[in-house]
PDB file of N, CA and C in Angstrom:
ATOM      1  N   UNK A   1     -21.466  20.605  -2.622  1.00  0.00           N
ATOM      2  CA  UNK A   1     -20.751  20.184  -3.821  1.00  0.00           C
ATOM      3  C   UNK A   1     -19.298  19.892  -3.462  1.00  0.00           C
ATOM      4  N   UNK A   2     -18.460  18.692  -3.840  1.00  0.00           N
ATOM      5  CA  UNK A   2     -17.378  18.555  -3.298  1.00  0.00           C
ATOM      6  C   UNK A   2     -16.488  18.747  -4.835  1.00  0.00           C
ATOM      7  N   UNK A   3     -15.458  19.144  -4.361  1.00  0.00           N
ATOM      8  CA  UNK A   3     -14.602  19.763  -5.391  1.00  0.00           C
ATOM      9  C   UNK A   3     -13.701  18.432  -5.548  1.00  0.00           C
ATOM     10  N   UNK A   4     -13.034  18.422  -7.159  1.00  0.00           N
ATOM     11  CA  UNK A   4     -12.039  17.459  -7.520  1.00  0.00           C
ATOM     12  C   UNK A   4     -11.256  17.622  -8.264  1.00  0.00           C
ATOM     13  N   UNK A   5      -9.954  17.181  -8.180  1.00  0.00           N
ATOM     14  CA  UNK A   5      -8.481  17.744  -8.987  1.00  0.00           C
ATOM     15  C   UNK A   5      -8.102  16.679  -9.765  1.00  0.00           C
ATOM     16  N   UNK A   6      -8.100  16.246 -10.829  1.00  0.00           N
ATOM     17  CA  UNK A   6      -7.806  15.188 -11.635  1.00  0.00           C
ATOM     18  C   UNK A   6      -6.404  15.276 -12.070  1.00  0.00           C
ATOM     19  N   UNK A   7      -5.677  14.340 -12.613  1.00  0.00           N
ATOM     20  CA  UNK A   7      -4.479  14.135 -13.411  1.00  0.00           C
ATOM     21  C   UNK A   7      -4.527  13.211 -13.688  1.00  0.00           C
ATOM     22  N   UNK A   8      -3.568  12.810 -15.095  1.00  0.00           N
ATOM     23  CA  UNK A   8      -3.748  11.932 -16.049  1.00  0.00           C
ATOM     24  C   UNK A   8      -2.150  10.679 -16.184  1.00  0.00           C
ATOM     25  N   UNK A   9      -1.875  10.065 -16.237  1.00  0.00           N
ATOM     26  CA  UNK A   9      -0.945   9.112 -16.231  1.00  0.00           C
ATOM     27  C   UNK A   9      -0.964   8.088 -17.662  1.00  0.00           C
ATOM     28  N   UNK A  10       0.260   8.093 -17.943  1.00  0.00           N
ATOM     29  CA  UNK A  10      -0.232   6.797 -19.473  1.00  0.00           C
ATOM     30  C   UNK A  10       1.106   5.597 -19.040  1.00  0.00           C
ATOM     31  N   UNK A  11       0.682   4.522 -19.017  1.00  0.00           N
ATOM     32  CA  UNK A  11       1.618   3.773 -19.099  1.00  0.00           C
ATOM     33  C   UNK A  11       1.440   2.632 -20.388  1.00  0.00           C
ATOM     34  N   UNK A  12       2.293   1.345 -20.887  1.00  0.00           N
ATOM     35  CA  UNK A  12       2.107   1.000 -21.410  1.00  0.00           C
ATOM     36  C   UNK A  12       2.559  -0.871 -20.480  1.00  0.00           C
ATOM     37  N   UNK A  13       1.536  -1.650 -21.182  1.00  0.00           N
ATOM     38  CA  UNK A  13       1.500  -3.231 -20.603  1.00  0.00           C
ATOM     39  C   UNK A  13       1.090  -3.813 -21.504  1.00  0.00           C
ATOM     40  N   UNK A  14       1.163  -5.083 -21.004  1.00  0.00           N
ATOM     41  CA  UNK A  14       0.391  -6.577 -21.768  1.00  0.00           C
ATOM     42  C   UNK A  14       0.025  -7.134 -20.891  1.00  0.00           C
ATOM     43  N   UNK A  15      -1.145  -7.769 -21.202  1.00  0.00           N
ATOM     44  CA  UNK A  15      -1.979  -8.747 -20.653  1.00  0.00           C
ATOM     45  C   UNK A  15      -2.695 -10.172 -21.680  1.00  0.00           C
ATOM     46  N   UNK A  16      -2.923 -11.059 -20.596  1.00  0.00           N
ATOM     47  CA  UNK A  16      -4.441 -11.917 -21.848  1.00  0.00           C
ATOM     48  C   UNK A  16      -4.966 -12.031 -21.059  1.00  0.00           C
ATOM     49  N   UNK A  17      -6.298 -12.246 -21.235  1.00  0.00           N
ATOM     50  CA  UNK A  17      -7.467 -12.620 -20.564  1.00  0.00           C
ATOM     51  C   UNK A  17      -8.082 -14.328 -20.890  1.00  0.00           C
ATOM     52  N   UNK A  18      -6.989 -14.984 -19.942  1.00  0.00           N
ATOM     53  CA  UNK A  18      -7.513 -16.587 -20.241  1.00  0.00           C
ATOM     54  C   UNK A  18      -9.034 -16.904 -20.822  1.00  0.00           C
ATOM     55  N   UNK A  19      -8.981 -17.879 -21.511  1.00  0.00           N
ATOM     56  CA  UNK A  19     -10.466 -17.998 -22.122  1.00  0.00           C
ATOM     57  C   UNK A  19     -11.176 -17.229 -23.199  1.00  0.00           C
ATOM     58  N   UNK A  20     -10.944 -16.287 -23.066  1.00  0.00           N
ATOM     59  CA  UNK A  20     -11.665 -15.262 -23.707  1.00  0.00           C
ATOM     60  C   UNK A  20     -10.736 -14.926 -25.004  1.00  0.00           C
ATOM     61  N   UNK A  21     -12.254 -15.320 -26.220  1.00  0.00           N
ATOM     62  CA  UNK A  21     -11.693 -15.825 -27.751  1.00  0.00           C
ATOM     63  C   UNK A  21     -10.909 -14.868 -28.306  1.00  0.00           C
ATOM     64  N   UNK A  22     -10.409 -14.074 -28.378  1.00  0.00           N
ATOM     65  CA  UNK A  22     -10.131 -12.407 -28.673  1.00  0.00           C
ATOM     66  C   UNK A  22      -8.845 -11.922 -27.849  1.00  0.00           C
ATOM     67  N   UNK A  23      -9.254 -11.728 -27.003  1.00  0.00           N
ATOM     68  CA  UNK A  23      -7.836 -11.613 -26.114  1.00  0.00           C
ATOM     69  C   UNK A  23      -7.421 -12.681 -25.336  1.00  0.00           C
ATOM     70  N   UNK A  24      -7.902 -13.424 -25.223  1.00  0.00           N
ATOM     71  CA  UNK A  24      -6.601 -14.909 -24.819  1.00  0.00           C
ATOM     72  C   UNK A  24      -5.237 -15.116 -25.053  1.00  0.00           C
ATOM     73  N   UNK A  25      -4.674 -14.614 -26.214  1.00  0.00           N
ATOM     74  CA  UNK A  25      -3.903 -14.264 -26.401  1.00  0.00           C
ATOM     75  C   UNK A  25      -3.208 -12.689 -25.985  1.00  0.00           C
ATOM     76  N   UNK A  26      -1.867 -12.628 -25.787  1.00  0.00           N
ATOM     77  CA  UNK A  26      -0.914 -11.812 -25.042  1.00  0.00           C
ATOM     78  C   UNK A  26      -1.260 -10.510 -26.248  1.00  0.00           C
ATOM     79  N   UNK A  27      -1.208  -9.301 -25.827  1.00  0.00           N
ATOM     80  CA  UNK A  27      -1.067  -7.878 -26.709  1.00  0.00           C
ATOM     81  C   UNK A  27      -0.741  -6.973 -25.316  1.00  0.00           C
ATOM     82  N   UNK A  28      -1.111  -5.631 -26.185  1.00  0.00           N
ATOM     83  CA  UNK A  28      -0.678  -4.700 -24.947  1.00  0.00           C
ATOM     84  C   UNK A  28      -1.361  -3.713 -25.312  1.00  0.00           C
ATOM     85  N   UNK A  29      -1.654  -2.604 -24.427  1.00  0.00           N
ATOM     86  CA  UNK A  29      -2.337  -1.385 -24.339  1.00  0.00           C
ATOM     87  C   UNK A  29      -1.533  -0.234 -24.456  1.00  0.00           C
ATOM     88  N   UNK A  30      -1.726   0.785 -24.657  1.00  0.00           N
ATOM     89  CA  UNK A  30      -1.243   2.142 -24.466  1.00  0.00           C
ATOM     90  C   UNK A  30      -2.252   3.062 -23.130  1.00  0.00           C
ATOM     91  N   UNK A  31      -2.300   2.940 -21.964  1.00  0.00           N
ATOM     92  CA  UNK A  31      -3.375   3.034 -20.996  1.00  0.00           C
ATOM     93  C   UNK A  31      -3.220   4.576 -20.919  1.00  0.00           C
ATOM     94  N   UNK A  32      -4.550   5.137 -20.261  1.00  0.00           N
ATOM     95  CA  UNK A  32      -4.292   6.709 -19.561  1.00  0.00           C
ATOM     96  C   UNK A  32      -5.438   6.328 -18.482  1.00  0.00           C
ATOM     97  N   UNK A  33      -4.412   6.388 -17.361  1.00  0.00           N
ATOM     98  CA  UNK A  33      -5.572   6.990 -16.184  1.00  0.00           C
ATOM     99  C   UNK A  33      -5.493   7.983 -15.832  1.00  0.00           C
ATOM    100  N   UNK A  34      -6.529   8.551 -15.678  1.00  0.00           N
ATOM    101  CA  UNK A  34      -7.275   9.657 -15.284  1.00  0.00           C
ATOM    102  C   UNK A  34      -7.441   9.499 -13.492  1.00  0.00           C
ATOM    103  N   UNK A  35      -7.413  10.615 -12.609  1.00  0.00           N
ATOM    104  CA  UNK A  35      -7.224  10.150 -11.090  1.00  0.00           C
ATOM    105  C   UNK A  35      -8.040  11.021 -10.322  1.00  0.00           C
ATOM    106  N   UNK A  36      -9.329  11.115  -9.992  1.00  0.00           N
ATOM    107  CA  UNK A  36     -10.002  12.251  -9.633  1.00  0.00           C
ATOM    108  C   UNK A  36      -9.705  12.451  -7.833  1.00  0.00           C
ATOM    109  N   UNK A  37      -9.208  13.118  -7.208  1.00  0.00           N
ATOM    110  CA  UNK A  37      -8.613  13.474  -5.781  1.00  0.00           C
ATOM    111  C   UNK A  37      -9.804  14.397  -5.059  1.00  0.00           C
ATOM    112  N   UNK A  38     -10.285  14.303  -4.271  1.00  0.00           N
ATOM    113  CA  UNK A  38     -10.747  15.504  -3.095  1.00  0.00           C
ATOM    114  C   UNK A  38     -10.546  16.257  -2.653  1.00  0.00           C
ATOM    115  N   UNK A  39     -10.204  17.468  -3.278  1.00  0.00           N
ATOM    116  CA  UNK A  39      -9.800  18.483  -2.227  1.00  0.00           C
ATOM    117  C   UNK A  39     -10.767  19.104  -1.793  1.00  0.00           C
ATOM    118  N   UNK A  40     -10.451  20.619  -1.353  1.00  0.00           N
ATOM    119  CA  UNK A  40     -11.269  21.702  -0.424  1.00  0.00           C
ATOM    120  C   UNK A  40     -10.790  23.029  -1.118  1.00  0.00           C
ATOM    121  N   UNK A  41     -12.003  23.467  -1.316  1.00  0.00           N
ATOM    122  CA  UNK A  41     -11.965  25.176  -1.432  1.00  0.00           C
ATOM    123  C   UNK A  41     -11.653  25.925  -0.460  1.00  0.00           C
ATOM    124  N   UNK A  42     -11.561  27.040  -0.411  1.00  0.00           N
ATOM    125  CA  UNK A  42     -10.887  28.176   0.171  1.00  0.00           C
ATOM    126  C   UNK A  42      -9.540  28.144   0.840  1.00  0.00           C
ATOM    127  N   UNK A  43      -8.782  27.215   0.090  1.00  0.00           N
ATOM    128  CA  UNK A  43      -7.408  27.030   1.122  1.00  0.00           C
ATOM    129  C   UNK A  43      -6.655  27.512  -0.183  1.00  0.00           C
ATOM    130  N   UNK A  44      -5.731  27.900  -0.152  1.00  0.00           N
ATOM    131  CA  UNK A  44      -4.219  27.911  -1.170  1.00  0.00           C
ATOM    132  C   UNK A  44      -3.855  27.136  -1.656  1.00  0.00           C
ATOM    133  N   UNK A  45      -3.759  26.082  -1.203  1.00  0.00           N
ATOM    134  CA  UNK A  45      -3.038  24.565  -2.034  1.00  0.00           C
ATOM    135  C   UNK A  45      -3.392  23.636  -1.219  1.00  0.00           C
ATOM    136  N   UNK A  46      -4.152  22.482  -1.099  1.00  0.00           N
ATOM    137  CA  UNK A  46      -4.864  21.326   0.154  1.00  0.00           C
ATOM    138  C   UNK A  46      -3.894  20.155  -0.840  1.00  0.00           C
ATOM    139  N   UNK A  47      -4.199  20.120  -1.997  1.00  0.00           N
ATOM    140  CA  UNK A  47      -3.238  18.606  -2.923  1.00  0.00           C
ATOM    141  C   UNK A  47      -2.209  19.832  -3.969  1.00  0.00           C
ATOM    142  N   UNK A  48      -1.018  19.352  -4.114  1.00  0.00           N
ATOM    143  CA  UNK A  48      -0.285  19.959  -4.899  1.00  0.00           C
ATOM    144  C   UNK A  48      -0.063  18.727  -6.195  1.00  0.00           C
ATOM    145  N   UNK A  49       0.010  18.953  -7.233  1.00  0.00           N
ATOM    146  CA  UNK A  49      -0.067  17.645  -8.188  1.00  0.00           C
ATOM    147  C   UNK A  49       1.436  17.239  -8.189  1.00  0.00           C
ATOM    148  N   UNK A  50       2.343  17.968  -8.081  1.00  0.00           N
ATOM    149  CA  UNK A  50       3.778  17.350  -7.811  1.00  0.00           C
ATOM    150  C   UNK A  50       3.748  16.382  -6.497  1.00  0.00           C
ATOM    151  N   UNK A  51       3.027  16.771  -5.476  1.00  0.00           N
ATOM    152  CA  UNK A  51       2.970  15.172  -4.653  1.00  0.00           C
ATOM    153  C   UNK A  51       2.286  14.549  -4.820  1.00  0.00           C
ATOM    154  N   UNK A  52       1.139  14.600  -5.459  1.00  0.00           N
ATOM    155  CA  UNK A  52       0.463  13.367  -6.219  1.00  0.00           C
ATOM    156  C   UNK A  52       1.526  12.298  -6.673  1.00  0.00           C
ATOM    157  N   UNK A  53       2.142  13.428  -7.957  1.00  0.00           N
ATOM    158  CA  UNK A  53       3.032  12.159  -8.661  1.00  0.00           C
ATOM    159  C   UNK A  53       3.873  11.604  -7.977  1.00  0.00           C
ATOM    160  N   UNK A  54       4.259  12.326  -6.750  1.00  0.00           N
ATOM    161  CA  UNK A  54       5.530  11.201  -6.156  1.00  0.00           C
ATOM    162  C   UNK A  54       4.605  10.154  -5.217  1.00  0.00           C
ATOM    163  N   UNK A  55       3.582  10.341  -5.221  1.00  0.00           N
ATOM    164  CA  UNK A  55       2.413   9.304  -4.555  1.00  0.00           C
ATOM    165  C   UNK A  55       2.288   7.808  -5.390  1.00  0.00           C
ATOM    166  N   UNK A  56       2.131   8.640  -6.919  1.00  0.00           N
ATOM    167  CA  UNK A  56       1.369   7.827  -7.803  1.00  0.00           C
ATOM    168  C   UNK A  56       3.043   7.300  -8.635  1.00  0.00           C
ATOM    169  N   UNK A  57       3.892   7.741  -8.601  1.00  0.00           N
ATOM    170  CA  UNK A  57       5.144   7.031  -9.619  1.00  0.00           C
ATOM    171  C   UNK A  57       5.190   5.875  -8.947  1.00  0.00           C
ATOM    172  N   UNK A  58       5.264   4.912  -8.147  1.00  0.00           N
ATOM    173  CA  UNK A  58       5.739   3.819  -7.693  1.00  0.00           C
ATOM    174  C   UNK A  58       4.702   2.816  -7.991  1.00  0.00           C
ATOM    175  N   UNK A  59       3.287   2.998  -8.147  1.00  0.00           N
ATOM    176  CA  UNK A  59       1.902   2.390  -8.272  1.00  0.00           C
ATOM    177  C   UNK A  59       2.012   2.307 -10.360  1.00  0.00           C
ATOM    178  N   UNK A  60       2.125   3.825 -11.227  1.00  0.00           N
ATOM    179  CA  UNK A  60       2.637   3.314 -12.229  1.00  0.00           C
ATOM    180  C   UNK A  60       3.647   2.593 -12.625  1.00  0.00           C
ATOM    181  N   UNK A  61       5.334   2.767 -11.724  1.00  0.00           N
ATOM    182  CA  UNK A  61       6.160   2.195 -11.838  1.00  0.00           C
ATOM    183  C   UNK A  61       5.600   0.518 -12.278  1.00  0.00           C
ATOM    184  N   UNK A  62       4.776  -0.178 -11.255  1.00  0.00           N
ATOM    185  CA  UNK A  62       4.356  -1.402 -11.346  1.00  0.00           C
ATOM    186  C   UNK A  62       4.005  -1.641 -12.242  1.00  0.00           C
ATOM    187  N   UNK A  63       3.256  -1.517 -13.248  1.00  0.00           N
ATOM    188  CA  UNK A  63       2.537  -1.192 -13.927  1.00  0.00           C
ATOM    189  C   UNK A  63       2.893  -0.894 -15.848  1.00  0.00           C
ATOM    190  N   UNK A  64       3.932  -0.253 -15.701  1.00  0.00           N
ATOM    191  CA  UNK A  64       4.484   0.366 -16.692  1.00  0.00           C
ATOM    192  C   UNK A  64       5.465  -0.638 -17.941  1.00  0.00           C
ATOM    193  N   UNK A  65       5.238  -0.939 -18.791  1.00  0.00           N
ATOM    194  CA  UNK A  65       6.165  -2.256 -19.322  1.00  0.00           C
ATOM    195  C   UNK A  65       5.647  -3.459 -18.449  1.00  0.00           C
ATOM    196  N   UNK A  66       5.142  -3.618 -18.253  1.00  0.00           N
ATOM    197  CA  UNK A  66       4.865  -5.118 -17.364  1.00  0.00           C
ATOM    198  C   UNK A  66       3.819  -6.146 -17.869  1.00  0.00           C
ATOM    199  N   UNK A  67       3.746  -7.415 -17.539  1.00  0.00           N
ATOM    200  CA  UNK A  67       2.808  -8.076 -18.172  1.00  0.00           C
ATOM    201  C   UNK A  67       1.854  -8.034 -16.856  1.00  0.00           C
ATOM    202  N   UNK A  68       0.307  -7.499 -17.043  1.00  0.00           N
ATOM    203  CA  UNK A  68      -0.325  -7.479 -16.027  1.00  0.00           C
ATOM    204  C   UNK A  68      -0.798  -8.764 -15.276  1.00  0.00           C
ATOM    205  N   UNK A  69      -1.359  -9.747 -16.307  1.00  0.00           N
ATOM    206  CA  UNK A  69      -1.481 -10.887 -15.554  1.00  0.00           C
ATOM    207  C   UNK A  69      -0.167 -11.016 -14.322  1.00  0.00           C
ATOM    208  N   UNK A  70       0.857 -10.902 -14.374  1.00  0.00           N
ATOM    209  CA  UNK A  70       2.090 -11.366 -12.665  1.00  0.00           C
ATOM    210  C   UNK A  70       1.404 -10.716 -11.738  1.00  0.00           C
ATOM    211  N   UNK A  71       0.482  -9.617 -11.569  1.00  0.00           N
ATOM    212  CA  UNK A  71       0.110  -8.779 -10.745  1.00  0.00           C
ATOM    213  C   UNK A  71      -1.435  -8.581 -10.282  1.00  0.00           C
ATOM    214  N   UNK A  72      -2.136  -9.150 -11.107  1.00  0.00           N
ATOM    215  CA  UNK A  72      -3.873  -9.224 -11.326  1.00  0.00           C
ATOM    216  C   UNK A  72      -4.276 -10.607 -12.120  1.00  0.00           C
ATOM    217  N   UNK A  73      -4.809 -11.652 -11.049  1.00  0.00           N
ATOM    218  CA  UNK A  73      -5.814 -12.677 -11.376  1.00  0.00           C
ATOM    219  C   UNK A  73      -6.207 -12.468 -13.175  1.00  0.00           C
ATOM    220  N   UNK A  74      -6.963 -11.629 -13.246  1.00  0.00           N
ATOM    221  CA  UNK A  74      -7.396 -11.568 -14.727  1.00  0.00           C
ATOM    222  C   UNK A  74      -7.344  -9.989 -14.987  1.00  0.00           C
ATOM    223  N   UNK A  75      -6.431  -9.681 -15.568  1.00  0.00           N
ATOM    224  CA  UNK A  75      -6.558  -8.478 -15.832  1.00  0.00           C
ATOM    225  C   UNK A  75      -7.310  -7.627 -17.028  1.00  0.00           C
ATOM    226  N   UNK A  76      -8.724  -7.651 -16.598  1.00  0.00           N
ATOM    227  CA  UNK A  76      -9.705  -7.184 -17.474  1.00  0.00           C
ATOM    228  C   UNK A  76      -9.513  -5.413 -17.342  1.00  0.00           C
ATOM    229  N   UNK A  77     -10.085  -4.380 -17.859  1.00  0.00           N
ATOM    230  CA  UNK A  77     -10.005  -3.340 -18.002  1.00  0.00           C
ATOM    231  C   UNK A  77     -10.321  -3.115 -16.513  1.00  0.00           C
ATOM    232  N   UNK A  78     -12.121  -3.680 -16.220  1.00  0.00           N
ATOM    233  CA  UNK A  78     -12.657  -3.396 -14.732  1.00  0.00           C
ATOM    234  C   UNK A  78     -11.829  -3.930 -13.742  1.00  0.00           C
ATOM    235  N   UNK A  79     -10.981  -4.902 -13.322  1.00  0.00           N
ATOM    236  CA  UNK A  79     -10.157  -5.610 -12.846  1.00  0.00           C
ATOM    237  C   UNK A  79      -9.392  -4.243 -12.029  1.00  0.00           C
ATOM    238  N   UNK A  80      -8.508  -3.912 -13.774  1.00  0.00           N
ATOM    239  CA  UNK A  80      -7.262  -3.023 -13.535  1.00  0.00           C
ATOM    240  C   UNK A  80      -7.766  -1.931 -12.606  1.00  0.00           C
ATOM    241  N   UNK A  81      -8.638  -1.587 -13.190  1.00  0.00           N
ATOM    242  CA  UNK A  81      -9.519  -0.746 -12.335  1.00  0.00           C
ATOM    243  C   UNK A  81      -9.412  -0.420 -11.087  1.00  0.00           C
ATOM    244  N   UNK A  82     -10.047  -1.241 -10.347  1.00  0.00           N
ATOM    245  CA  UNK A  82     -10.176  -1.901  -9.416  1.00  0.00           C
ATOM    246  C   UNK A  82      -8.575  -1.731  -8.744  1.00  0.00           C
ATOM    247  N   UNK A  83      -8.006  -2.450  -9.096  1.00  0.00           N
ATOM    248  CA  UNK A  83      -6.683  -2.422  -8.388  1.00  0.00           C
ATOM    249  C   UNK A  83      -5.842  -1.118  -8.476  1.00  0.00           C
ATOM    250  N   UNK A  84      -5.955  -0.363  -9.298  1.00  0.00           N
ATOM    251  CA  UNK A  84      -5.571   1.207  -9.045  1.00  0.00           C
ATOM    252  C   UNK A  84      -6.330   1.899  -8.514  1.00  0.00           C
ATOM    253  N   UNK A  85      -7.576   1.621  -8.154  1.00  0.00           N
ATOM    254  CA  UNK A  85      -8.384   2.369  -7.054  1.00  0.00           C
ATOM    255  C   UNK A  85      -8.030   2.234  -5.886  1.00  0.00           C
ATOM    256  N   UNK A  86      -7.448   0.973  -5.341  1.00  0.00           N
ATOM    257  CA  UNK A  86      -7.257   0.370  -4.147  1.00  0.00           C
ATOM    258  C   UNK A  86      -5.700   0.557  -3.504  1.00  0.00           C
ATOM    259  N   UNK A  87      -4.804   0.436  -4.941  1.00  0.00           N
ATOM    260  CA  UNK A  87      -3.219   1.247  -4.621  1.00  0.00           C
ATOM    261  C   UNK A  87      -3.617   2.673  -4.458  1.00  0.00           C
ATOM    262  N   UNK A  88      -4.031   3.446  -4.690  1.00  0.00           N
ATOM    263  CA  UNK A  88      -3.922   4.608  -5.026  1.00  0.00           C
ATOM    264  C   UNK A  88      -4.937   4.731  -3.278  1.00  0.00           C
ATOM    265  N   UNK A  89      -5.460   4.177  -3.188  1.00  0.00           N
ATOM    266  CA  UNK A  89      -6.172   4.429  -1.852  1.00  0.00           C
ATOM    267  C   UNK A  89      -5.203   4.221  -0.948  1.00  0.00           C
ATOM    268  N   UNK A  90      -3.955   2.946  -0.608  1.00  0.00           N
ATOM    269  CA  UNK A  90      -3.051   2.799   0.050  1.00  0.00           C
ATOM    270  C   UNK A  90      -1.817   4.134   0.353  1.00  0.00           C
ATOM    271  N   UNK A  91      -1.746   5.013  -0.776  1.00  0.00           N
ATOM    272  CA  UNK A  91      -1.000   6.015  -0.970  1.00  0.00           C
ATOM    273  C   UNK A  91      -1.313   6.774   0.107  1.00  0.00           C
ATOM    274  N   UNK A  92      -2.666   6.698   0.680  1.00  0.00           N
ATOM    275  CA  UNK A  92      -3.388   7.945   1.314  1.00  0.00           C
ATOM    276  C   UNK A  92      -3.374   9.283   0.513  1.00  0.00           C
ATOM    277  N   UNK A  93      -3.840   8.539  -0.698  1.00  0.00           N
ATOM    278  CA  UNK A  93      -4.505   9.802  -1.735  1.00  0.00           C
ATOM    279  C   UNK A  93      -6.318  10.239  -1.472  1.00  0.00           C
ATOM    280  N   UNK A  94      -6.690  11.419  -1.811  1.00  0.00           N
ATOM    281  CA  UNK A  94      -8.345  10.968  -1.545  1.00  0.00           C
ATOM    282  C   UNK A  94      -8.866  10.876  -2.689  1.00  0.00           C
ATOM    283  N   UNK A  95      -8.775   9.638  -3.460  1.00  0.00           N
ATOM    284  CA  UNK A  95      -9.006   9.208  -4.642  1.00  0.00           C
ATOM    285  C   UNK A  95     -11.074   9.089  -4.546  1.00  0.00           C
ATOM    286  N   UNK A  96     -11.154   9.623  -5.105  1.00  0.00           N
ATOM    287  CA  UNK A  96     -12.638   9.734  -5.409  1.00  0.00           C
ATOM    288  C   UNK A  96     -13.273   8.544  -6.545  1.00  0.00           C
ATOM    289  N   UNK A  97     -12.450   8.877  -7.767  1.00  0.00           N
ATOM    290  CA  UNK A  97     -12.720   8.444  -9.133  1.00  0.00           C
ATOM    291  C   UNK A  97     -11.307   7.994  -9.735  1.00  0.00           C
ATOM    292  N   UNK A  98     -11.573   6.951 -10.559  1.00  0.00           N
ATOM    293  CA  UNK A  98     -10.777   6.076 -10.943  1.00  0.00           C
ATOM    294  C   UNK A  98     -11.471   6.296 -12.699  1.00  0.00           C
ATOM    295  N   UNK A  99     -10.766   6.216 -13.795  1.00  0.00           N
ATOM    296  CA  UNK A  99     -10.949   6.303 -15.142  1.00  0.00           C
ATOM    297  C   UNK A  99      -9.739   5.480 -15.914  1.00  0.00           C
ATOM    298  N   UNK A 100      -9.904   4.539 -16.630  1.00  0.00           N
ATOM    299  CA  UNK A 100      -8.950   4.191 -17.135  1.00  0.00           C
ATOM    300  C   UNK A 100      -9.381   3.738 -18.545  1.00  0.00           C
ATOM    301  N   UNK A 101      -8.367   4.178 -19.497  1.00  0.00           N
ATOM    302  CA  UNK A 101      -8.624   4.177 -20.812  1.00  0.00           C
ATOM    303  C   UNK A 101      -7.656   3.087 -21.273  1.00  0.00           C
ATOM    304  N   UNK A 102      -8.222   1.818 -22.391  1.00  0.00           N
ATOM    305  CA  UNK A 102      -7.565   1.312 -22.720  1.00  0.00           C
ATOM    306  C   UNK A 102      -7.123   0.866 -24.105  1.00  0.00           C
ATOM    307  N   UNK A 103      -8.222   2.204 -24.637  1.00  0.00           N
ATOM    308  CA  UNK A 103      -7.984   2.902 -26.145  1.00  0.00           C
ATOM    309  C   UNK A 103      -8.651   3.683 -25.732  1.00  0.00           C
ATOM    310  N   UNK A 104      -8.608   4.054 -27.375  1.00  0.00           N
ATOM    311  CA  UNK A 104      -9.096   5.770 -27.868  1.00  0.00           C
ATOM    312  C   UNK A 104     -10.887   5.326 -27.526  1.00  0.00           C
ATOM    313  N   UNK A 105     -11.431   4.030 -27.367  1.00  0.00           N
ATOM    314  CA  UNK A 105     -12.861   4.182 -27.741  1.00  0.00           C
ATOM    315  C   UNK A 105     -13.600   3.779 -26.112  1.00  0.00           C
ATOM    316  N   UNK A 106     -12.618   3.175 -25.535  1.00  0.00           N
ATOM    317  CA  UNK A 106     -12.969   1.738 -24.499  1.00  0.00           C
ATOM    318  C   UNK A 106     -11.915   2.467 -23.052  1.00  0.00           C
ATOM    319  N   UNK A 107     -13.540   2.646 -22.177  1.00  0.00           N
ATOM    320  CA  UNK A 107     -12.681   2.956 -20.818  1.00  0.00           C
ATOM    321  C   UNK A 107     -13.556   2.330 -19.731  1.00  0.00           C
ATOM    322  N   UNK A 108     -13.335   2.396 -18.259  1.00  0.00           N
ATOM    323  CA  UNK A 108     -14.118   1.691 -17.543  1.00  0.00           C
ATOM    324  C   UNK A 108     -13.774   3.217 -16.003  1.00  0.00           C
ATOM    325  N   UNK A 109     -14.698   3.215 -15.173  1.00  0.00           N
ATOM    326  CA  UNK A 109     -14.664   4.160 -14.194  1.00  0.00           C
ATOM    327  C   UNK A 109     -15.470   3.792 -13.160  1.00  0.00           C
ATOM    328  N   UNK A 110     -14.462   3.797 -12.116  1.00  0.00           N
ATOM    329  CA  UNK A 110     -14.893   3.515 -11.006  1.00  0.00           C
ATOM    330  C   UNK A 110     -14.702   4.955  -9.808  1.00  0.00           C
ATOM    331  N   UNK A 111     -15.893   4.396  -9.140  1.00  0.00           N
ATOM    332  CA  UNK A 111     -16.052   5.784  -8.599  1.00  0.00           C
ATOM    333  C   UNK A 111     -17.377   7.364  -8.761  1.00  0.00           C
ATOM    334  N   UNK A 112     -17.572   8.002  -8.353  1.00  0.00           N
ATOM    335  CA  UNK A 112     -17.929   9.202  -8.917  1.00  0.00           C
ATOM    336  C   UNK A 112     -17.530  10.265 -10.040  1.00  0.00           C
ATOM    337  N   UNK A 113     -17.872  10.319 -10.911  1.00  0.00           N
ATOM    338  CA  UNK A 113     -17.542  11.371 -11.895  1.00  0.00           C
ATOM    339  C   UNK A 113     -18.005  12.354 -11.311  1.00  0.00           C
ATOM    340  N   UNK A 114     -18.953  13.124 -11.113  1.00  0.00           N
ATOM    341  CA  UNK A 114     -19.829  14.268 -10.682  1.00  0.00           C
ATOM    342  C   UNK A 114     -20.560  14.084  -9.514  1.00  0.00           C
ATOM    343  N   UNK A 115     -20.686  15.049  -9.000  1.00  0.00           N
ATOM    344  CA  UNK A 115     -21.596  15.343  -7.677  1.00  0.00           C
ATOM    345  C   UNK A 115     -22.552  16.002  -8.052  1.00  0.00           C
ATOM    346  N   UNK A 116     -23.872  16.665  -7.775  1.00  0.00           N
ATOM    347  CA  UNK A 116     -24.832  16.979  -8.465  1.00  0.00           C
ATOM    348  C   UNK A 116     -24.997  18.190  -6.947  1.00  0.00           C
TER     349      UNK A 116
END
């Protein structure tokens, strides 16, 4: 069973999704990602979440107030996804799981939730 340390991040953006009847037009989100990490049992501290965040502030920094389209082809929920799985992998975080909420109803997750 591999163990995992999550933390949560909210930033806020705009995007449109060219084409598409509904959001084609520019709005913005109130986001929370969720960040599931790898650690190890029996040690004292293997991830401390204060260096997470100094991992992860520069990846939200991007992110934060910004219009996502300058930064992502089409920035669909799975998209965004996607591309915070892949920064957050550059960090040399051991990002397992990726969760991102882009309301209260509507999220997309990449990655493992559970190990069985």
């Amino acid at each position: 069973m591999q163990l995992k340390i999550f933390r949560r991040y909210e930033f806020s953006s705009a995007h449109y999704l060219p084409g598409h009847p509904k959001c084609g037009n520019m709005h913005g989100h109130n986001y929370i990602l969720e960040v599931g990490l790898k650690t190890k049992g029996g040690e004292p501290l293997f991830l401390d979440f204060a260096d997470v965040d100094i991992r992860m502030r520069p990846i939200i920094s991007k992110l934060d107030h910004r219009l996502l389209n300058d930064l992502i082809k089409y920035p669909s929920v799975e998209n965004i996804c996607e591309y915070l799985y892949q920064e957050i992998y550059k960090v040399k975080l051991p990002v397992v799981v990726v969760k991102l909420w882009e309301d209260s109803r509507s999220y997309c997750v990449l990655g493992a939730e559970t190990d069985g």
